[in-house]
N, C-alpha and C. Protein backbone atom coordinates (compact mmCIF):
# COMPACT_ATOMS: atom_id res chain seq x y z
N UNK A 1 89.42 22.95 175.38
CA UNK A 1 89.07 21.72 176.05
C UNK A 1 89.64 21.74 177.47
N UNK A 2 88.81 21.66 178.30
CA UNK A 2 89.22 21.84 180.01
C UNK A 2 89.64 19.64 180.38
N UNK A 3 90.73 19.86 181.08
CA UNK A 3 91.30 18.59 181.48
C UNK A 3 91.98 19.09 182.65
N UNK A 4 92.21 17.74 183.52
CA UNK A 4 93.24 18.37 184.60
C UNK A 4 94.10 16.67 184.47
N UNK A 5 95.34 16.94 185.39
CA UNK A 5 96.55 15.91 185.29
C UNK A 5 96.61 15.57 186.83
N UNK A 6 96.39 14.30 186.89
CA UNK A 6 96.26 13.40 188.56
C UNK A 6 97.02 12.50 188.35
N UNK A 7 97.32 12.26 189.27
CA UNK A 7 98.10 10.65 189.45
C UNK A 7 97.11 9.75 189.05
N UNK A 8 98.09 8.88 188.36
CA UNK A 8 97.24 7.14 187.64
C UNK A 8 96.85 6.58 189.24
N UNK A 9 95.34 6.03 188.67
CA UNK A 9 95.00 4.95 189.90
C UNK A 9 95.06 3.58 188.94
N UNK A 10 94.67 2.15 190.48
CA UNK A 10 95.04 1.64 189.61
C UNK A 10 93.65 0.86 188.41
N UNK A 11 92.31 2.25 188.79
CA UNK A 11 91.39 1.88 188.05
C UNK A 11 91.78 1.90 186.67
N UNK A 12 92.70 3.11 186.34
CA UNK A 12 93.31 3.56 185.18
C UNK A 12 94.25 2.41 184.45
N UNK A 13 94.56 1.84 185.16
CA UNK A 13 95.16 0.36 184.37
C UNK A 13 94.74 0.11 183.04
N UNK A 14 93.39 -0.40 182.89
CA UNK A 14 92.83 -1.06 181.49
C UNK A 14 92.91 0.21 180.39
N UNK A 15 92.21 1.43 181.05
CA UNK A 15 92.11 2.47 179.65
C UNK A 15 93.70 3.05 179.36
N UNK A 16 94.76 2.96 180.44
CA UNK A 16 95.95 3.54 179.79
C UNK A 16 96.83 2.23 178.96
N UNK A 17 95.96 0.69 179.04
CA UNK A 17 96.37 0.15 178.40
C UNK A 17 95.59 0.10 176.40
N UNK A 18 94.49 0.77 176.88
CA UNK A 18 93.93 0.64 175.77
C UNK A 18 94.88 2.14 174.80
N UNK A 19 94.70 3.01 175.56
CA UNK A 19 95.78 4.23 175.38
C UNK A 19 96.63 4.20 174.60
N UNK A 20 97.54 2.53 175.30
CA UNK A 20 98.84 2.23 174.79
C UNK A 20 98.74 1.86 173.27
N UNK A 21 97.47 0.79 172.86
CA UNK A 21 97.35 0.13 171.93
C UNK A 21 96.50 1.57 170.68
N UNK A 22 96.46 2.19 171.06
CA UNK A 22 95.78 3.32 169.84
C UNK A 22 96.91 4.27 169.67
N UNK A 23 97.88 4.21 170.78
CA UNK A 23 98.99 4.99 170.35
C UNK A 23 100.42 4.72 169.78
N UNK A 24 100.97 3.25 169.96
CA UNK A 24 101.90 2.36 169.38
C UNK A 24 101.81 1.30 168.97
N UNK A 25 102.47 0.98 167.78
CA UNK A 25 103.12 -0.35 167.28
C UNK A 25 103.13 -1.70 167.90
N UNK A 26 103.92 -1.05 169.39
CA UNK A 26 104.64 -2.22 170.29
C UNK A 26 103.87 -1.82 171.33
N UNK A 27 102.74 -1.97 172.00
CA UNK A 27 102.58 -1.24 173.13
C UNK A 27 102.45 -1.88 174.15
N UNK A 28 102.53 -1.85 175.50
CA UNK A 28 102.51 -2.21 176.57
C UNK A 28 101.87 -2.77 176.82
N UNK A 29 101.58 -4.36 177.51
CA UNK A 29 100.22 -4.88 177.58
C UNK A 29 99.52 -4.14 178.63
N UNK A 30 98.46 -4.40 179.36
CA UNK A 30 97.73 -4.60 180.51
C UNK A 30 98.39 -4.99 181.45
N UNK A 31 98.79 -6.53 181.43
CA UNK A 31 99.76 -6.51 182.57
C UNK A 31 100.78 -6.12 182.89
N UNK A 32 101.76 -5.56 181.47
CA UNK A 32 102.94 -4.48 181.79
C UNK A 32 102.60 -3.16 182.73
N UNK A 33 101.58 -2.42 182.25
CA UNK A 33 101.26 -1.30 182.81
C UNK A 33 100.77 -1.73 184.50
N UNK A 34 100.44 -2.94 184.25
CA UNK A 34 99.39 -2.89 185.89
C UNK A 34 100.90 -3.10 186.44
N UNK A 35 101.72 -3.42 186.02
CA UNK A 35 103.10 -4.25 186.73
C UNK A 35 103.50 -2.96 187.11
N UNK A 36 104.46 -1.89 186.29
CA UNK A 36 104.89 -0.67 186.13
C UNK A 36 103.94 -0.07 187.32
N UNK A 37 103.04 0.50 187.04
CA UNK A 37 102.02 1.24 187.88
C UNK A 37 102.26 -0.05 189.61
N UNK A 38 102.65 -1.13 189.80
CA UNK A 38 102.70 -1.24 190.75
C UNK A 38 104.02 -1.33 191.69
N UNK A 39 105.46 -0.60 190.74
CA UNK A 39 106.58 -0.83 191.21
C UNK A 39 106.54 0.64 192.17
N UNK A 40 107.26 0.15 192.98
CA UNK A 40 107.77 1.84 193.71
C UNK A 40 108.45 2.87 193.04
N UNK A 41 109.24 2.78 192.04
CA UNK A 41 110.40 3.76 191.64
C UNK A 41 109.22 4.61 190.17
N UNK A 42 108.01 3.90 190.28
CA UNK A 42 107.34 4.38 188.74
C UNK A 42 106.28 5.31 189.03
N UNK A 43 105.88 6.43 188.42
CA UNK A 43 104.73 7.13 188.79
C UNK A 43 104.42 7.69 187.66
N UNK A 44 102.97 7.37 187.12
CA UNK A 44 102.38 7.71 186.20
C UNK A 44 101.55 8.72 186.77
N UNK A 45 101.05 9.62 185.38
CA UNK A 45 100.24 10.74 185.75
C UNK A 45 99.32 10.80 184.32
N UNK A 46 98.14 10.71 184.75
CA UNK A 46 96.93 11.13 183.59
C UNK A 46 96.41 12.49 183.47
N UNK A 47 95.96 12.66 182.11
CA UNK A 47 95.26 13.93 181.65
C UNK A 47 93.86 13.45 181.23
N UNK A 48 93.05 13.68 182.52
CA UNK A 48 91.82 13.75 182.66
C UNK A 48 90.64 14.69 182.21
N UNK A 49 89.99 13.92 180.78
CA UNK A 49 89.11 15.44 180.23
C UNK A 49 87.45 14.67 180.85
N UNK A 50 85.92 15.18 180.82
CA UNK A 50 85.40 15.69 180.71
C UNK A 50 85.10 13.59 180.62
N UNK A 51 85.21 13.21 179.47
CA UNK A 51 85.21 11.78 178.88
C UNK A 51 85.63 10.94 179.46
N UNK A 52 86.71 10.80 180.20
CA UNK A 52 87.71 9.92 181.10
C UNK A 52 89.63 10.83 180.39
N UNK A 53 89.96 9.88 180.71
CA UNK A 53 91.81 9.54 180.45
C UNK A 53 91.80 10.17 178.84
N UNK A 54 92.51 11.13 178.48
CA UNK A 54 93.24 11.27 177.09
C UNK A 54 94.91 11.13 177.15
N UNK A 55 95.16 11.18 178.11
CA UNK A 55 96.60 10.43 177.84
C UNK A 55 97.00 10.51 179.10
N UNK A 56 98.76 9.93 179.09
CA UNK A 56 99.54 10.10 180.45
C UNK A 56 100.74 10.08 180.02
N UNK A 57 101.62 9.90 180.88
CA UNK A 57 103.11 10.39 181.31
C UNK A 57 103.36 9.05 182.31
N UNK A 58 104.56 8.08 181.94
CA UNK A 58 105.17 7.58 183.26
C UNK A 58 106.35 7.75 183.52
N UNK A 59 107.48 7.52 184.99
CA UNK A 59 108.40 8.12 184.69
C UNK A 59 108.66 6.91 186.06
N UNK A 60 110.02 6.77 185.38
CA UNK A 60 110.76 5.71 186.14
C UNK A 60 112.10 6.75 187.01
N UNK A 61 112.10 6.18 188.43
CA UNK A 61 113.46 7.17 189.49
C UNK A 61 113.97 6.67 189.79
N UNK A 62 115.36 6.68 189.52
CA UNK A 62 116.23 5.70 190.68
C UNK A 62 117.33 7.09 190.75
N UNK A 63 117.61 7.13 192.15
CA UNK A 63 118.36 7.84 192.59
C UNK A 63 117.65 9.50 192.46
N UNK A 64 119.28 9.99 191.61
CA UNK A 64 118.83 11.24 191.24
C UNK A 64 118.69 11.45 189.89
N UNK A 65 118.35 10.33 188.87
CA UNK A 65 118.24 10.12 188.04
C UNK A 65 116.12 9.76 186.93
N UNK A 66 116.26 10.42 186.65
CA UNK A 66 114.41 9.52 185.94
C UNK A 66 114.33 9.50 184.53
N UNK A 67 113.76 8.37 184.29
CA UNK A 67 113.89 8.18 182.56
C UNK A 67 112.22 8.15 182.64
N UNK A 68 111.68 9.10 181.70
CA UNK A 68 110.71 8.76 181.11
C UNK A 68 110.18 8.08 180.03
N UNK A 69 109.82 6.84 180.77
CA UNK A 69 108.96 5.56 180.16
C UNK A 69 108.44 5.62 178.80
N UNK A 70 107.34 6.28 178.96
CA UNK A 70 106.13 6.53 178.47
C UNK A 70 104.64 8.01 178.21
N UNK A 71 105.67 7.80 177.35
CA UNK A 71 103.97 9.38 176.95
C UNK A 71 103.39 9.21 176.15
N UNK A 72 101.76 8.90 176.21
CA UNK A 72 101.06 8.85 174.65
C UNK A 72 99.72 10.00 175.25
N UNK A 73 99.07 10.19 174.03
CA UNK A 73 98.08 11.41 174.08
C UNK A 73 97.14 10.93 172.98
N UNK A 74 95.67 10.58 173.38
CA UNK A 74 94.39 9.59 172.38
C UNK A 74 95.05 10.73 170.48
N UNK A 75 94.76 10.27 170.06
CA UNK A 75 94.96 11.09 168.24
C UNK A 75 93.97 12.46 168.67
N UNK A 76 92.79 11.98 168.73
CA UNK A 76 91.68 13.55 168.81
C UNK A 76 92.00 13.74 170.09
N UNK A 77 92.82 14.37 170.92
CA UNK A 77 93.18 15.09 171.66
C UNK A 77 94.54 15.76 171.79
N UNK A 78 95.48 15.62 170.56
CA UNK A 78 96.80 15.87 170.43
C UNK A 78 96.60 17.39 169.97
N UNK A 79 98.17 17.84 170.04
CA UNK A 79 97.69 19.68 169.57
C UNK A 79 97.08 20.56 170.22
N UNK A 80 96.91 20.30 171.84
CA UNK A 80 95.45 21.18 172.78
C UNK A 80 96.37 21.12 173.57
N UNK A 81 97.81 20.95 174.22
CA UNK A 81 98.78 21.37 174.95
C UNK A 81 98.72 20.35 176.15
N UNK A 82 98.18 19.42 175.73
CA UNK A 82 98.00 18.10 176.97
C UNK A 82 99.25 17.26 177.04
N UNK A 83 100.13 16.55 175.98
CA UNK A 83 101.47 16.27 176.02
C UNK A 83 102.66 17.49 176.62
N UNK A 84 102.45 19.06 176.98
CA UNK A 84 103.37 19.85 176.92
C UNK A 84 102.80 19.69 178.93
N UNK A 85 101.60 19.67 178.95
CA UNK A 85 101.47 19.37 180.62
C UNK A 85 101.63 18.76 181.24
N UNK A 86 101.37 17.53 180.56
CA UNK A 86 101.83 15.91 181.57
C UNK A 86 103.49 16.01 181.26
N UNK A 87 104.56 16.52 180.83
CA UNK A 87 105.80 16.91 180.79
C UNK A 87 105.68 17.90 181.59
N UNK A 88 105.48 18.79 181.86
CA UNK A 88 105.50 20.08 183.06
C UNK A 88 105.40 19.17 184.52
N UNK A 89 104.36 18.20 184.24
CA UNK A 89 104.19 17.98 185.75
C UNK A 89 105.68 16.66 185.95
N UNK A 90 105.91 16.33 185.10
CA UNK A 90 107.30 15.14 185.04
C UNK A 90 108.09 16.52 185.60
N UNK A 91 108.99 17.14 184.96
CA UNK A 91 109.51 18.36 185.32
C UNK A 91 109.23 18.81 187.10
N UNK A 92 108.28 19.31 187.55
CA UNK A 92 107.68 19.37 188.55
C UNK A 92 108.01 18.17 190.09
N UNK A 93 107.43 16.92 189.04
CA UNK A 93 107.53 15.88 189.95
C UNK A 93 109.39 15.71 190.10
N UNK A 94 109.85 15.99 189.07
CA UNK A 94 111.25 15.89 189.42
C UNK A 94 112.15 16.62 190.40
N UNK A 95 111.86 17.80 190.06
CA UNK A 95 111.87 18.72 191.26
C UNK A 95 111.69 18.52 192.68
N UNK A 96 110.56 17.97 192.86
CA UNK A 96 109.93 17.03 194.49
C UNK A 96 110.53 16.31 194.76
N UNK A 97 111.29 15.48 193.83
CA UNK A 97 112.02 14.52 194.21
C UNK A 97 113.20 14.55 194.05
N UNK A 98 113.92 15.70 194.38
CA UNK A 98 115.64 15.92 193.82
C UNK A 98 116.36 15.08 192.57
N UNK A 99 115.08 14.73 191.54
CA UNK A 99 115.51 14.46 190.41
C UNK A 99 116.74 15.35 189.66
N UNK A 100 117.85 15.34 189.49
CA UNK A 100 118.68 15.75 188.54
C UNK A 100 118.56 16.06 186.93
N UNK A 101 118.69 14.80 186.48
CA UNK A 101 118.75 14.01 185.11
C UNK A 101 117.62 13.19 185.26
N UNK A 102 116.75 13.81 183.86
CA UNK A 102 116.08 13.07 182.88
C UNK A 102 116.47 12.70 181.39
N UNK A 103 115.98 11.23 181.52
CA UNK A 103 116.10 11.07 180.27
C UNK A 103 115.14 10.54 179.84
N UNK A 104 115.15 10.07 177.99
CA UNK A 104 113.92 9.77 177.13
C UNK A 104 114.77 8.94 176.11
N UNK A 105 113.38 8.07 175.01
CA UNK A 105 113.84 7.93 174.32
C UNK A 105 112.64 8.44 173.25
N UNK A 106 113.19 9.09 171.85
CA UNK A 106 112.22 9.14 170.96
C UNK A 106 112.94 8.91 169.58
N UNK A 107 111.50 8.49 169.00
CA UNK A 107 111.82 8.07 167.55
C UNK A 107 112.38 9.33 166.91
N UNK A 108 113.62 9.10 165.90
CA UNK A 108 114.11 9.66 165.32
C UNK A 108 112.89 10.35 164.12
N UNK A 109 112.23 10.00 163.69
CA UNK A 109 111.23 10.71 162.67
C UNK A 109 109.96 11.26 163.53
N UNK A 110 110.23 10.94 164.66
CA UNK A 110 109.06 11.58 165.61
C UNK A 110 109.27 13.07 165.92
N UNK A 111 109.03 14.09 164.52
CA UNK A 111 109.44 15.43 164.83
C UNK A 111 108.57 16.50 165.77
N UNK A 112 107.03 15.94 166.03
CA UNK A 112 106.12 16.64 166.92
C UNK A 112 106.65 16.48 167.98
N UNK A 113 107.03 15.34 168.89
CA UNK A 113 107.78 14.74 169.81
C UNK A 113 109.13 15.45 170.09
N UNK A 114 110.06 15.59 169.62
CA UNK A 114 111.42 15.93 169.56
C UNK A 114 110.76 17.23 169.71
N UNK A 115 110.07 18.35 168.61
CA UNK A 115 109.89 19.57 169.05
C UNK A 115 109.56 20.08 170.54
N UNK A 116 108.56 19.09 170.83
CA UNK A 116 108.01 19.56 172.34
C UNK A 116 109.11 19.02 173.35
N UNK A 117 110.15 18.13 173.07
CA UNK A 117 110.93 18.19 174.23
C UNK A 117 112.15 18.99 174.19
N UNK A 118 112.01 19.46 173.14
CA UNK A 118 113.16 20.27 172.66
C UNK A 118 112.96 21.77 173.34
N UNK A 119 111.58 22.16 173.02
CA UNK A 119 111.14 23.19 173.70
C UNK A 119 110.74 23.14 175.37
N UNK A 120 110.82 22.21 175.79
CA UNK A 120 110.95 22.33 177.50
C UNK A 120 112.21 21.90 177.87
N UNK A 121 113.86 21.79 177.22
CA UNK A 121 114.88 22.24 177.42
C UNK A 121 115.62 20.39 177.48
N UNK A 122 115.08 19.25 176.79
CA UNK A 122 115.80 18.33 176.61
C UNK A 122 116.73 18.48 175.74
N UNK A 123 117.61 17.53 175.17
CA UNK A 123 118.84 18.11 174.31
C UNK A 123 119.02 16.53 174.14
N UNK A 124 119.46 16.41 172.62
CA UNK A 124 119.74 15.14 171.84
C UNK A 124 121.30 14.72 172.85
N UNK A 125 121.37 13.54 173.09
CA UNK A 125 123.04 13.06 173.80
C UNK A 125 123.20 12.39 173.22
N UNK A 126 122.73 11.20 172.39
CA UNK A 126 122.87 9.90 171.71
C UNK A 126 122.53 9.12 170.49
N UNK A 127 122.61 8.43 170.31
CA UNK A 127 121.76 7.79 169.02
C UNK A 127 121.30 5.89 169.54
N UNK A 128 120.34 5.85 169.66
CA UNK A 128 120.24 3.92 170.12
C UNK A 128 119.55 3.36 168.65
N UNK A 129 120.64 2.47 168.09
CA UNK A 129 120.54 2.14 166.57
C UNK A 129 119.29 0.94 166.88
N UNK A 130 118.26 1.09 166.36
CA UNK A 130 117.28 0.14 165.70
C UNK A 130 116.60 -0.52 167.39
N UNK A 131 116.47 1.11 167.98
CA UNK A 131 115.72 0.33 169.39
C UNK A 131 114.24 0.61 169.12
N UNK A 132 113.61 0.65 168.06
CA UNK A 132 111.97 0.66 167.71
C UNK A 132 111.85 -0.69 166.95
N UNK A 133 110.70 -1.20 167.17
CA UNK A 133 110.13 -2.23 166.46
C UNK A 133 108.82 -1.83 165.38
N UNK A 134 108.62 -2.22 164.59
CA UNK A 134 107.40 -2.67 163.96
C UNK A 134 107.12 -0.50 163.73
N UNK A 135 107.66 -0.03 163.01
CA UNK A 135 108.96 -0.29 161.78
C UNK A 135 109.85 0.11 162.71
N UNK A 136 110.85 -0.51 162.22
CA UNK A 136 112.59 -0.75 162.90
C UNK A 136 113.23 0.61 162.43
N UNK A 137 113.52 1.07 163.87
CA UNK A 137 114.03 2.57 163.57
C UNK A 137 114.69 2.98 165.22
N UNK A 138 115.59 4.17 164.57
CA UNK A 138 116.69 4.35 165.47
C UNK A 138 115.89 5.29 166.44
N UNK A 139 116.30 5.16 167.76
CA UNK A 139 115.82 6.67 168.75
C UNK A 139 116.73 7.41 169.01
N UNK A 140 116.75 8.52 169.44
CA UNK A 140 117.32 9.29 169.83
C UNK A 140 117.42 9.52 171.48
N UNK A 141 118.53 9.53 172.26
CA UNK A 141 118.36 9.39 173.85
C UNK A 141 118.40 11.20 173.76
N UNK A 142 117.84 11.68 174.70
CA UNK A 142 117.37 12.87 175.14
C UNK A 142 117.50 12.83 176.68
N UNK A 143 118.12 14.43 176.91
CA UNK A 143 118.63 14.40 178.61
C UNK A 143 117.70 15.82 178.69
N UNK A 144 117.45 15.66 179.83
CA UNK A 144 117.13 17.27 180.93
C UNK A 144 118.14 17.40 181.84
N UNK A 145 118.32 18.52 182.30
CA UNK A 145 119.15 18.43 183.68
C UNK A 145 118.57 19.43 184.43
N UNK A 146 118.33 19.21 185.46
CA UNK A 146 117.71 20.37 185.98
C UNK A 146 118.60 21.29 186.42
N UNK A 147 118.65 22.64 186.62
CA UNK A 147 119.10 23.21 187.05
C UNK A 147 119.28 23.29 188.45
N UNK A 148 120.12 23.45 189.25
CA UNK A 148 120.56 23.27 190.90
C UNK A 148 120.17 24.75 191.47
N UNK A 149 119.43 25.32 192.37
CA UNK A 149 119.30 26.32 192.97
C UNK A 149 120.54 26.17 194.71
N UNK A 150 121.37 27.42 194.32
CA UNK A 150 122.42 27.56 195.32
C UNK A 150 122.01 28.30 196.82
């Protein structure tokens, strides 16, 4: 499946809200995302197939620091290496921006999740007791650090 990864416009508003609602519990409204997508420190990025939007990536910066928000990927498009790219380009974008430290949060039983950040070099730091809703469950905080070139 051929896709490429662009920056969110803010046409992308409604479908990464619909995004939100096929991919979580609790999900973001419309006007959260249009809000987010309109702060300075936030930059979302979509994976654009053929159809429109199959998923995105947002990532919040302050300083030398970025926590990533938000990653969901539509169900029939998961498994085709589209969540491992919109993370490459977070990675990337961090880089551009003398990002340091990333962080995340993921569900503790979310083992597809944990694998793929595990394998682009995040590392468990924490435990946040009962920060999921609707079912109530613990996450796990997850760091990157980038490496410093001397």
């Amino acid at each position: 499946m051929e896709y490429t990864i662009r920056p969110m416009t803010a046409e992308d508003v409604p479908v990464i809200a619909e995004i939100e609602r096929q991919c979580f519990s609790s999900p973001w409204s419309e006007e959260e995302v249009e809000k987010c997508f309109g702060l300075e420190n936030y930059r979302f990025f979509v994976a654009e197939t053929v159809s429109g939007p199959a998923g995105y990536v947002g990532i919040m910066k302050c300083m030398d620091e970025g926590d990533v928000a938000t990653l969901a990927v539509l169900p029939e498009f998961r498994r085709q290496g589209i969540a491992l790219k919109l993370m490459q380009t977070v990675l990337d974008y961090a880089e551009e921006e003398k990002i340091r430290y990333l962080f995340l949060e993921v569900r503790v039983s979310n083992l597809p999740a944990r694998t793929l950040y595990e394998r682009i070099g995040f590392r468990v730091v924490g435990l946040r007791p009962d920060y999921y809703e609707s079912p109530r469950e613990n996450a796990l905080l997850m760091k990157y650090e980038r490496r410093l070139v001397c």
